[in-house]
C-alpha atoms as a PDB file:
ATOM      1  CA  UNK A   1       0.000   0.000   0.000  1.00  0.00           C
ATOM      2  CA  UNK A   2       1.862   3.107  -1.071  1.00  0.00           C
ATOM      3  CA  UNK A   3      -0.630   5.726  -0.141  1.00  0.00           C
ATOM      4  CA  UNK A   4       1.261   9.349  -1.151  1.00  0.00           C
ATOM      5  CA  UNK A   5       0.325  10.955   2.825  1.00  0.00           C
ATOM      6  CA  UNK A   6       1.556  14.404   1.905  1.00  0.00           C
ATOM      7  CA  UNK A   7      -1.369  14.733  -0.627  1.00  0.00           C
ATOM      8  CA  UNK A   8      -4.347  14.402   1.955  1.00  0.00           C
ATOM      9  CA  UNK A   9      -5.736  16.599   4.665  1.00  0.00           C
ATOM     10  CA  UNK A  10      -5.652  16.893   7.932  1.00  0.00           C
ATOM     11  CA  UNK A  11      -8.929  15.625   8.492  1.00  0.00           C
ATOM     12  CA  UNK A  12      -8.157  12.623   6.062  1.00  0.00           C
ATOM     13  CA  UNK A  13      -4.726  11.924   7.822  1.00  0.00           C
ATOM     14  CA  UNK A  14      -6.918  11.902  11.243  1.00  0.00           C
ATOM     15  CA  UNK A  15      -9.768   9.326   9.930  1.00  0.00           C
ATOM     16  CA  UNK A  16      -6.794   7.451   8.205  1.00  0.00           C
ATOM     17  CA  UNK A  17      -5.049   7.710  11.877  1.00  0.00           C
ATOM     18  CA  UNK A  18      -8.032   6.528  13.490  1.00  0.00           C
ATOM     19  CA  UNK A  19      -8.341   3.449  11.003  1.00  0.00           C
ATOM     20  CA  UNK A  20      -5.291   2.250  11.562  1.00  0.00           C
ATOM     21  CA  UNK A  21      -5.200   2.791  15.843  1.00  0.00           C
ATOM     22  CA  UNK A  22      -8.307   0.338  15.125  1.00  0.00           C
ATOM     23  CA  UNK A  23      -7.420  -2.098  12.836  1.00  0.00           C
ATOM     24  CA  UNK A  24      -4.080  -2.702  15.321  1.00  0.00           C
ATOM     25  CA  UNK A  25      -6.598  -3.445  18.120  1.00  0.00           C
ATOM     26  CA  UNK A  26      -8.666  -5.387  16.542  1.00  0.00           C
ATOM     27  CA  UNK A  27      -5.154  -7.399  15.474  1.00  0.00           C
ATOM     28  CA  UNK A  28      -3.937  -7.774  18.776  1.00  0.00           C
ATOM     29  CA  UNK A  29      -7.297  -8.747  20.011  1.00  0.00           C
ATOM     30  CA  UNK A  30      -7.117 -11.468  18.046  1.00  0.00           C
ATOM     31  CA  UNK A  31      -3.501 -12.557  18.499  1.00  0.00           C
ATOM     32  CA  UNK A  32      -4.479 -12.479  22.658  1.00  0.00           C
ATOM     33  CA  UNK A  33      -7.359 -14.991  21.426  1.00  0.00           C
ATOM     34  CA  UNK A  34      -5.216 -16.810  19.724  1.00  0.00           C
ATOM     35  CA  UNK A  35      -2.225 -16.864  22.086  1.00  0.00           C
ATOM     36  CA  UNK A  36      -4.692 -17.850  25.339  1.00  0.00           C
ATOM     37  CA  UNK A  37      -6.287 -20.849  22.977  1.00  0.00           C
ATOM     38  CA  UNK A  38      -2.912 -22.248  22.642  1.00  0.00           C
ATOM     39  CA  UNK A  39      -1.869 -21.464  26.287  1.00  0.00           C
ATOM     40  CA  UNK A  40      -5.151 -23.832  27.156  1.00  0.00           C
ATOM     41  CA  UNK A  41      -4.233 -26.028  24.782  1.00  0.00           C
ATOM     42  CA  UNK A  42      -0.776 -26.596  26.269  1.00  0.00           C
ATOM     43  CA  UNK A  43      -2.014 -26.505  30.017  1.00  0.00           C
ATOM     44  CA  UNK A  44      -5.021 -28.960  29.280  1.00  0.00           C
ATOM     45  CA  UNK A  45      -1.826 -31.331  28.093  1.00  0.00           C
ATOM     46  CA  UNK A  46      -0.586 -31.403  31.466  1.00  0.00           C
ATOM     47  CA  UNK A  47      -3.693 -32.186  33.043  1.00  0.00           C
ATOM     48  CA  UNK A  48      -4.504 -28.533  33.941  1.00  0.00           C
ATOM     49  CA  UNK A  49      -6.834 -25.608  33.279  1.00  0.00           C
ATOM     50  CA  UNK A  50      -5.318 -22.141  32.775  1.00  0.00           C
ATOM     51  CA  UNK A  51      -7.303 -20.871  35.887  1.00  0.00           C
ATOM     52  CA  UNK A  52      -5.142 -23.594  37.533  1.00  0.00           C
ATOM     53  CA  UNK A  53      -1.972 -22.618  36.564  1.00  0.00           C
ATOM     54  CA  UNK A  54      -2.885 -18.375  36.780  1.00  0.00           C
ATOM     55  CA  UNK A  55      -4.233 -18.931  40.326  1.00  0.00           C
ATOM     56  CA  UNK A  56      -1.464 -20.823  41.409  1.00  0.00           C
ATOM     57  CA  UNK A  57       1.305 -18.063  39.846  1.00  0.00           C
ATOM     58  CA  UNK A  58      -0.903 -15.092  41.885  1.00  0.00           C
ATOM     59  CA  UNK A  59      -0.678 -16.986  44.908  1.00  0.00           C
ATOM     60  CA  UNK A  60       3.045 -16.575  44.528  1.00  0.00           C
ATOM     61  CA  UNK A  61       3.473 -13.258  43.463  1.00  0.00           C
ATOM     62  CA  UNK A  62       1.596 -12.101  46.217  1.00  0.00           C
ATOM     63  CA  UNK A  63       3.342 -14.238  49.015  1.00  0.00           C
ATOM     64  CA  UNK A  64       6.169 -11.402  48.779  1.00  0.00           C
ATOM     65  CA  UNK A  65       7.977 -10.986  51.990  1.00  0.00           C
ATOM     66  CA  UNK A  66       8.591  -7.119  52.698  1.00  0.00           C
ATOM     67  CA  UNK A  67      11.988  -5.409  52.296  1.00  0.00           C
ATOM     68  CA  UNK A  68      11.521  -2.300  53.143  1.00  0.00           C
ATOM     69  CA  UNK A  69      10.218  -0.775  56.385  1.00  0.00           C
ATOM     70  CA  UNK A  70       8.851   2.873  57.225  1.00  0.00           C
ATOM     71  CA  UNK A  71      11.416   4.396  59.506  1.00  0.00           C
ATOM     72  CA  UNK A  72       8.522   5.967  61.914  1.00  0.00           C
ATOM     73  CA  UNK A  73       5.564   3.423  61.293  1.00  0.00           C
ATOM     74  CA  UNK A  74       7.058  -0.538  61.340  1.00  0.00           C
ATOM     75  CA  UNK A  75       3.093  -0.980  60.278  1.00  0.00           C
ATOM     76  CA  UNK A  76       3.868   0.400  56.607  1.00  0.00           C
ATOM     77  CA  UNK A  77       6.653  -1.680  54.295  1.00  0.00           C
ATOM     78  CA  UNK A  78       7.260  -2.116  50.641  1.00  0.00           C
ATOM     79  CA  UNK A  79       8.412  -5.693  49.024  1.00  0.00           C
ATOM     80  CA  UNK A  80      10.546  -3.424  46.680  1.00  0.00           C
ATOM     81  CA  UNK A  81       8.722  -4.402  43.357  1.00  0.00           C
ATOM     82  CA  UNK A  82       6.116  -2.630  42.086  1.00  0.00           C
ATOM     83  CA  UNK A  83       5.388   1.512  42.487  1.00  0.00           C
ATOM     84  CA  UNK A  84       7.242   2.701  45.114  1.00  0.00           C
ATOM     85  CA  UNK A  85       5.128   4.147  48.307  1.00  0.00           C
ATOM     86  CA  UNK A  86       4.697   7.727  48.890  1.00  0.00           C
ATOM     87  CA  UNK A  87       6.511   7.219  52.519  1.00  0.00           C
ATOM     88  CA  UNK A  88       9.582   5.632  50.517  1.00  0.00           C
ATOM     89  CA  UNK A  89       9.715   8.129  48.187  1.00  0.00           C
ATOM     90  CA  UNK A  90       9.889  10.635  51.189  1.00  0.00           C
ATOM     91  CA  UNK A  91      12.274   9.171  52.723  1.00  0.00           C
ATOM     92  CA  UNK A  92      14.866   9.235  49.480  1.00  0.00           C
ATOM     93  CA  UNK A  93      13.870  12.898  49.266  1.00  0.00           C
ATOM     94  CA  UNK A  94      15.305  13.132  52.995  1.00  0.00           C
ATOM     95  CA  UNK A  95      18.256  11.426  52.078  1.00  0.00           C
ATOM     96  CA  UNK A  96      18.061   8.606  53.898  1.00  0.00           C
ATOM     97  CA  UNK A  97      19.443   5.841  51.525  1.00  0.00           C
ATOM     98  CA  UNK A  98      17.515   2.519  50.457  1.00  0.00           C
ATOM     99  CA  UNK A  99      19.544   0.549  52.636  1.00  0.00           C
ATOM    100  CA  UNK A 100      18.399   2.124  55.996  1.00  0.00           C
ATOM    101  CA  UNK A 101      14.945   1.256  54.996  1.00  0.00           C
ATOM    102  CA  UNK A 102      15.998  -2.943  54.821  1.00  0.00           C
ATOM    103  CA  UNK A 103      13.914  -5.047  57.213  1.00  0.00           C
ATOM    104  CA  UNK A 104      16.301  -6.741  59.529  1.00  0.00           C
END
């Protein structure tokens, strides 16, 4: 498709824009359909249903031990992955370095 651009308008580049932000979702959509039929297909292999196996992995992510502790407030602490808390941020605005935040 060698559409010349520089010889529509604005409002023809935007519809064209708009086409195209569309036609890549509706292409992804369908590579995600396709991707989680053969995920279920490989699971069901096994002996397993992808709720099984996706259950099982958020268990585990969410089992994290925390790392960090608030210096004032032992109540508040941070695993270290995911968006940092406001009180950690704070505390790197006060200076006080990652490593006096460490649990234990």
């Amino acid at each position: 498709m060698d559409t010349d651009l520089s010889t529509l308008s604005l409002s023809e580049l935007k519809a064209l824009q708009n086409k195209v932000a569309k036609a890549i979702d509706s292409f992804e959509e369908r590579r995600r359909k396709e991707a989680l039929a053969a995920a279920e297909a490989t699971v069901k292999e096994f002996g397993f249903s992808l709720s099984d196996i996706v259950s099982q992995t958020k268990k585990s992510s969410l089992a994290r031990s925390p790392k960090y502790q608030h210096p004032e407030d032992p109540t508040q602490t941070w695993s270290g992955r995911g968006r940092k808390p406001q009180w950690f941020k704070d505390a790197e605005e006060r200076g006080i370095p990652a490593d006096a935040l460490l649990i234990g």
